[in-house]
Protein backbone atom coordinates (compact mmCIF):
# COMPACT_ATOMS: atom_id res chain seq x y z
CA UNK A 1 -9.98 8.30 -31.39
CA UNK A 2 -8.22 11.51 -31.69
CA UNK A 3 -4.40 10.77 -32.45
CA UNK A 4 -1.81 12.45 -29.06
CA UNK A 5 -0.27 15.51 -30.07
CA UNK A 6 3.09 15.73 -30.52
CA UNK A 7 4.80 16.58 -27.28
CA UNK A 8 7.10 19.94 -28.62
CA UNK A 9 9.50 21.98 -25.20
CA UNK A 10 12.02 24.07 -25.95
CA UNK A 11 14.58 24.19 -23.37
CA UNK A 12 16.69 27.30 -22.84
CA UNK A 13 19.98 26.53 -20.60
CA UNK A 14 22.74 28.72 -20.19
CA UNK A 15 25.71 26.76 -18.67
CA UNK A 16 28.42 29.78 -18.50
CA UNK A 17 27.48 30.71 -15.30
CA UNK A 18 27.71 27.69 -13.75
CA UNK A 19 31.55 27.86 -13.79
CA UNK A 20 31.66 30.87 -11.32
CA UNK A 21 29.15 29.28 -9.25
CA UNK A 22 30.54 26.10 -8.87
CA UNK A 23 34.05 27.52 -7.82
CA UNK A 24 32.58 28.94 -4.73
CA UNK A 25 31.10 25.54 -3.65
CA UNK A 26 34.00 24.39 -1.31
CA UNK A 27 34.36 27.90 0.31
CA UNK A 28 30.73 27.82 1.49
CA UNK A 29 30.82 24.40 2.32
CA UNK A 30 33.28 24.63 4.15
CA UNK A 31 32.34 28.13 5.61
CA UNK A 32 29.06 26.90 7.00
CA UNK A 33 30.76 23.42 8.40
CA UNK A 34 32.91 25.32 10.51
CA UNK A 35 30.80 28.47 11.53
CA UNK A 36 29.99 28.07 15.40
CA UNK A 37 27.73 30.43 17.07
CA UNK A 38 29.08 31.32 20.37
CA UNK A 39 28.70 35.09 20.42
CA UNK A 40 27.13 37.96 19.36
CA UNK A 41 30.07 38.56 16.73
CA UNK A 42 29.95 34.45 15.58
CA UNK A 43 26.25 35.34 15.13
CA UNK A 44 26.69 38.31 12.92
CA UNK A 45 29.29 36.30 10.16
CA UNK A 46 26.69 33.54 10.86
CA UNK A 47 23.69 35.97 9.13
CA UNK A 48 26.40 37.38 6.56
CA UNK A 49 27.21 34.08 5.90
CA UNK A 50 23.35 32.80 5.59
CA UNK A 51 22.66 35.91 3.00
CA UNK A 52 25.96 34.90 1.07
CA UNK A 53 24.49 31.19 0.47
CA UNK A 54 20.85 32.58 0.16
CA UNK A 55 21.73 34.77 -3.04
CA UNK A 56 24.31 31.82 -4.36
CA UNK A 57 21.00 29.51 -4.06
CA UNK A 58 19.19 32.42 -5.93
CA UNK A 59 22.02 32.42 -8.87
CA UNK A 60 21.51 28.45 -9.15
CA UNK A 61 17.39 28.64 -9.42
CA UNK A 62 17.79 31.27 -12.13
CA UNK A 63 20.11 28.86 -14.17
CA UNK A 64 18.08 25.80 -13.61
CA UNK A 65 14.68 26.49 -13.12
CA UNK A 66 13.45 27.21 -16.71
CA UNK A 67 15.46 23.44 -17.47
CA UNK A 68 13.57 22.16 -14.43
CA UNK A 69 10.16 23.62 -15.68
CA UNK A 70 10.79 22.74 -19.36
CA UNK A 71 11.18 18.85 -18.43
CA UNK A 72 8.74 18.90 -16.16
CA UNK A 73 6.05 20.32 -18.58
CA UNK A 74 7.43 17.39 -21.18
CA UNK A 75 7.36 14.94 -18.63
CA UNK A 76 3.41 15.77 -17.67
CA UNK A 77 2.67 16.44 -21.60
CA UNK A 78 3.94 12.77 -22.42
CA UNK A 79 2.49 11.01 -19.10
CA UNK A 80 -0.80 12.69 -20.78
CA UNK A 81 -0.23 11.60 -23.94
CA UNK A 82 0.63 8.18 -22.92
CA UNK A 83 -2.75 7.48 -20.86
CA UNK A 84 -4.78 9.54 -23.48
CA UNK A 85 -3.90 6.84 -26.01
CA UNK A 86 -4.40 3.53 -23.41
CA UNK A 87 -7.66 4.68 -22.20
CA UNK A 88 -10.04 3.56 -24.74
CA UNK A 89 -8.07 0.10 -24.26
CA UNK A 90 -7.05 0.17 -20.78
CA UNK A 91 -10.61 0.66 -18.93
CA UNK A 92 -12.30 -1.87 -20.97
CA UNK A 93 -9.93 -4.32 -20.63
CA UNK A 94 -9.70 -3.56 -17.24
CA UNK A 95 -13.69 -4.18 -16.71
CA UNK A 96 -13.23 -7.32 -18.78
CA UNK A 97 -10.47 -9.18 -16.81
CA UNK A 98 -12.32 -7.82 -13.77
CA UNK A 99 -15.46 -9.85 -14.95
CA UNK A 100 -13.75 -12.82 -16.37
CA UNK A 101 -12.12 -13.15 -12.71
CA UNK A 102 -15.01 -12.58 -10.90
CA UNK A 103 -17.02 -15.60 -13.21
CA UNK A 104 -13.97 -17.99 -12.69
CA UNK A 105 -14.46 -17.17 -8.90
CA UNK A 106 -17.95 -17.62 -8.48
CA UNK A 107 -18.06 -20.89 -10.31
CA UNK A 108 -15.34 -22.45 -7.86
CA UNK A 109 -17.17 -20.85 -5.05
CA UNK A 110 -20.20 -22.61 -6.45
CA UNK A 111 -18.48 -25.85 -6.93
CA UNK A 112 -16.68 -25.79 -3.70
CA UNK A 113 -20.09 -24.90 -1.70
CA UNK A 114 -21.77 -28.45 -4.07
CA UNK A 115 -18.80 -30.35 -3.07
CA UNK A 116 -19.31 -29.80 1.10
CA UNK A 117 -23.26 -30.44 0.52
CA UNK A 118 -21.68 -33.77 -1.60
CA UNK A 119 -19.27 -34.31 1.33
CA UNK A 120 -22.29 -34.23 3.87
CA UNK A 121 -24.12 -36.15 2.27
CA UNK A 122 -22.01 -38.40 1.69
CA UNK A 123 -21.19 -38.53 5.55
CA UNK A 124 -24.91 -39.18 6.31
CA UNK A 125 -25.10 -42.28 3.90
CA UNK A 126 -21.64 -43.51 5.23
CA UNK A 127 -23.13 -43.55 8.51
CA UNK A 128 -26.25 -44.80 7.86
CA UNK A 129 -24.77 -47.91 5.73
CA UNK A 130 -22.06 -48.60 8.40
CA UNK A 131 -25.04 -48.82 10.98
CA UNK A 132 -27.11 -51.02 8.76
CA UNK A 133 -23.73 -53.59 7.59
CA UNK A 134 -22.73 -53.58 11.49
CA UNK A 135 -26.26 -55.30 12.24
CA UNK A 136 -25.99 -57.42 9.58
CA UNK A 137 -22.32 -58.75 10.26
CA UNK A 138 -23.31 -59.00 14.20
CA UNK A 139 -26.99 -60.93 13.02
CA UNK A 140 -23.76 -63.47 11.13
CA UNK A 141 -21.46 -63.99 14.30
CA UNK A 142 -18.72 -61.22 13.48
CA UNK A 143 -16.35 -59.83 16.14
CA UNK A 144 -16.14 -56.46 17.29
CA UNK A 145 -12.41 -55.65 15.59
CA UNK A 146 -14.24 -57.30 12.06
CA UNK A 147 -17.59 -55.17 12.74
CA UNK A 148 -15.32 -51.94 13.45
CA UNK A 149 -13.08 -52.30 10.43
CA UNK A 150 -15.69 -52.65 7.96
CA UNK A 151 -17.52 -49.48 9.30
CA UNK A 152 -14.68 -47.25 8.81
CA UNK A 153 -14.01 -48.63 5.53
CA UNK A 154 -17.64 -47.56 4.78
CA UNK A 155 -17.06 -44.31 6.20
CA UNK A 156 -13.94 -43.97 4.74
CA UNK A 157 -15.53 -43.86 1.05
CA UNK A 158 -15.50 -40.00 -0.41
CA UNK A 159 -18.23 -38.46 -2.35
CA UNK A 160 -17.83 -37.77 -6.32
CA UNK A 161 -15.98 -34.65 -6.93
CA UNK A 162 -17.63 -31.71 -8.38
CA UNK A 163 -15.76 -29.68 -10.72
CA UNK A 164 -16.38 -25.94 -11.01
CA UNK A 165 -18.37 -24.94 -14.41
CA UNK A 166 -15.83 -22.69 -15.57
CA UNK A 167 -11.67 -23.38 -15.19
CA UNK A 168 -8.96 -20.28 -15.92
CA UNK A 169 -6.96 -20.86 -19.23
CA UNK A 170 -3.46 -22.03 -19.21
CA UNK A 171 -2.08 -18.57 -19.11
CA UNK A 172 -4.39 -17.10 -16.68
CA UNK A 173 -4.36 -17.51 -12.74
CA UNK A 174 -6.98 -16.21 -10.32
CA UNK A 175 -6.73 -15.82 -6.78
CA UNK A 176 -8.40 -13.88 -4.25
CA UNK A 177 -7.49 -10.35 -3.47
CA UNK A 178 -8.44 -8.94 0.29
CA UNK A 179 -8.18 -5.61 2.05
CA UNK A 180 -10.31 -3.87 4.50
CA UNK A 181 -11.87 -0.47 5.10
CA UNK A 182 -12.63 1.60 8.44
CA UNK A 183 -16.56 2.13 8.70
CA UNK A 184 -16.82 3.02 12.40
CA UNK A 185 -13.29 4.72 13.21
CA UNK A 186 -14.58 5.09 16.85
CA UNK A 187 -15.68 1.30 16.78
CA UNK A 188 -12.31 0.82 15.31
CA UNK A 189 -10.05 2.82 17.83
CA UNK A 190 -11.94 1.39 20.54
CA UNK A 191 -10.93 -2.25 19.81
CA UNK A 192 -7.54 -1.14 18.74
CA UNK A 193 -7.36 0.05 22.30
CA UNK A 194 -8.18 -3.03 23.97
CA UNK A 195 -6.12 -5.36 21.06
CA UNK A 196 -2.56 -6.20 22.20
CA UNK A 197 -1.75 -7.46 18.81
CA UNK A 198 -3.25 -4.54 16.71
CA UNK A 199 -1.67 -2.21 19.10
CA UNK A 200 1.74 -3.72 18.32
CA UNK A 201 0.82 -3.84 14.46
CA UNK A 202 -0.07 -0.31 14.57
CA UNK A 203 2.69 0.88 17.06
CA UNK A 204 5.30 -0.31 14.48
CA UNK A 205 4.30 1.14 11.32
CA UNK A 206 5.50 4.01 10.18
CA UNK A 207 2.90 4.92 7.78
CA UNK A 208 0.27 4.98 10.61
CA UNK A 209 2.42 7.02 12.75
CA UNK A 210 3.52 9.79 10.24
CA UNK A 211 -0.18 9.90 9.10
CA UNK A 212 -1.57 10.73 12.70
CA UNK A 213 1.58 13.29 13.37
CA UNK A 214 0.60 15.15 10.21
CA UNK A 215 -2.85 15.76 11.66
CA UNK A 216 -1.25 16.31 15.05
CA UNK A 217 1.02 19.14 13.57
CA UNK A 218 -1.86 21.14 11.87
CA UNK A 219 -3.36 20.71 16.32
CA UNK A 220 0.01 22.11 17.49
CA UNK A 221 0.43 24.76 15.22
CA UNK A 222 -3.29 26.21 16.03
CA UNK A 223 -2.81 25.50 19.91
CA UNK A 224 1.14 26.02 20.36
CA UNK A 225 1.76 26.24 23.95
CA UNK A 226 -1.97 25.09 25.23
CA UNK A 227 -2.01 22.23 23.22
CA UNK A 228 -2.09 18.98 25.46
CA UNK A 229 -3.06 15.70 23.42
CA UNK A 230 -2.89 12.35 26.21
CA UNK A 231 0.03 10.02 24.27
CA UNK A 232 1.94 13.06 22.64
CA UNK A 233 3.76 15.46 23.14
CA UNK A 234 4.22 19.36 22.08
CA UNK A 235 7.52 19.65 19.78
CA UNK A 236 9.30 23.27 19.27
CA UNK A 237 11.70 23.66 16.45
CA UNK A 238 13.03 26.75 16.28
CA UNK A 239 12.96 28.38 12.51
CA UNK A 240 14.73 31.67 11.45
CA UNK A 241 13.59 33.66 8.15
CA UNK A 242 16.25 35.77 6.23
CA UNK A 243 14.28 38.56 4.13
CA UNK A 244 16.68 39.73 0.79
């Protein structure tokens, strides 16, 4: 295995203009807070005011965009780095605590699918020795409450239990991981239509719901005003560009 190159970035920051920049903060801040547009006029110190904070954004990029890219590039060379050296550990060991969960799995599902055959089996003898010890207590004279107790001691006995062939280690635990996939997502919206309860689950999340807008946006942008979608609506957002 090759060893990680070293991660090298030079970083080139000049702080003096910060200073000059930072000074006007409060005056745009306060600028934009209280700039109302009413009028024609409130609307012109509104776009002079708009290319005033445009250029002081400009000013701040140029100062901290070649820190921002620097880092970044160190950050991605060292995430790199980092997984380049796991790998040749990490995806076998993966694999191999994959298999060594899915053997410790199988062999309780095998033990656990012996044991119900055992308990049925079981069951069947119970019920075929109370039958034959109920004659044989009636052939003697016993009462009914003496013929009944002895039958459901009988078919109270349990059958041997089997253990699996292979146990986890003290240090290891192994339970059973589930999720689901969508294979038919007509099938699938179908039922969700006619599920109360998946409606509801689905109606509250917020994942689900920002996942369908997002497709619904890309709809609205290509229809705009024609675009009609039963259970949504059209949303306009006005959005001004200042060129300069």
């Amino acid at each position: 295995m090759a060893t990680p190159a070293l991660v090298e970035v030079q970083i080139k920051y000049d702080k003096s203009p910060q200073s000059e920049l930072a000074e006007r903060v409060p005056e745009l801040s306060e600028d934009l807070t209280s700039c109302i547009v009413k009028d024609q006029t409130s609307l012109n110190r509104a776009n002079s005011l708009i290319q005033s904070c445009n250029e002081w954004l400009k000013a701040v990029d140029r100062i901290m965009d070649p820190v921002r890219e620097a880092t970044h590039k160190a950050w991605k060379m060292s995430i790199a780095a980092q997984e380049e050296f796991k790998a040749p550990v990490e995806r076998p060991l993966k694999a191999l605590k994959a298999a060594a969960a899915k053997f410790i799995a199988d062999a309780q599902a095998e033990a656990e699918r012996k044991q119900r055959e055992a308990d049925a089996e079981q069951r069947r003898l119970n019920a075929a020795e109370a039958r034959r010890t109920a004659k044989i207590l009636a052939d003697m004279g016993a009462s009914k409450t003496q013929i009944q107790e002895v039958k459901e001691q009988i078919r109270d006995k349990e059958a041997p239990t089997i253990q699996p062939r292979a146990e986890a280690a003290p240090n290891m635990s192994v339970r059973m991981l589930y999720t689901a996939e969508i294979t038919d997502l007509k099938q699938f919206l179908t039922h969700l239509a006619q599920a109360p309860y998946l409606l509801s689950l689905f109606g509250y999340s917020a994942t689900f719901k920002k996942a369908i807008e997002s497709e619904l946006r890309g709809e609205a942008t290509k229809r705009k005003e024609t675009y009609k979608i039963p259970g949504t609506k059209l949303v306009k957002t006005p959005s001004g560009s200042w060129r300069g």
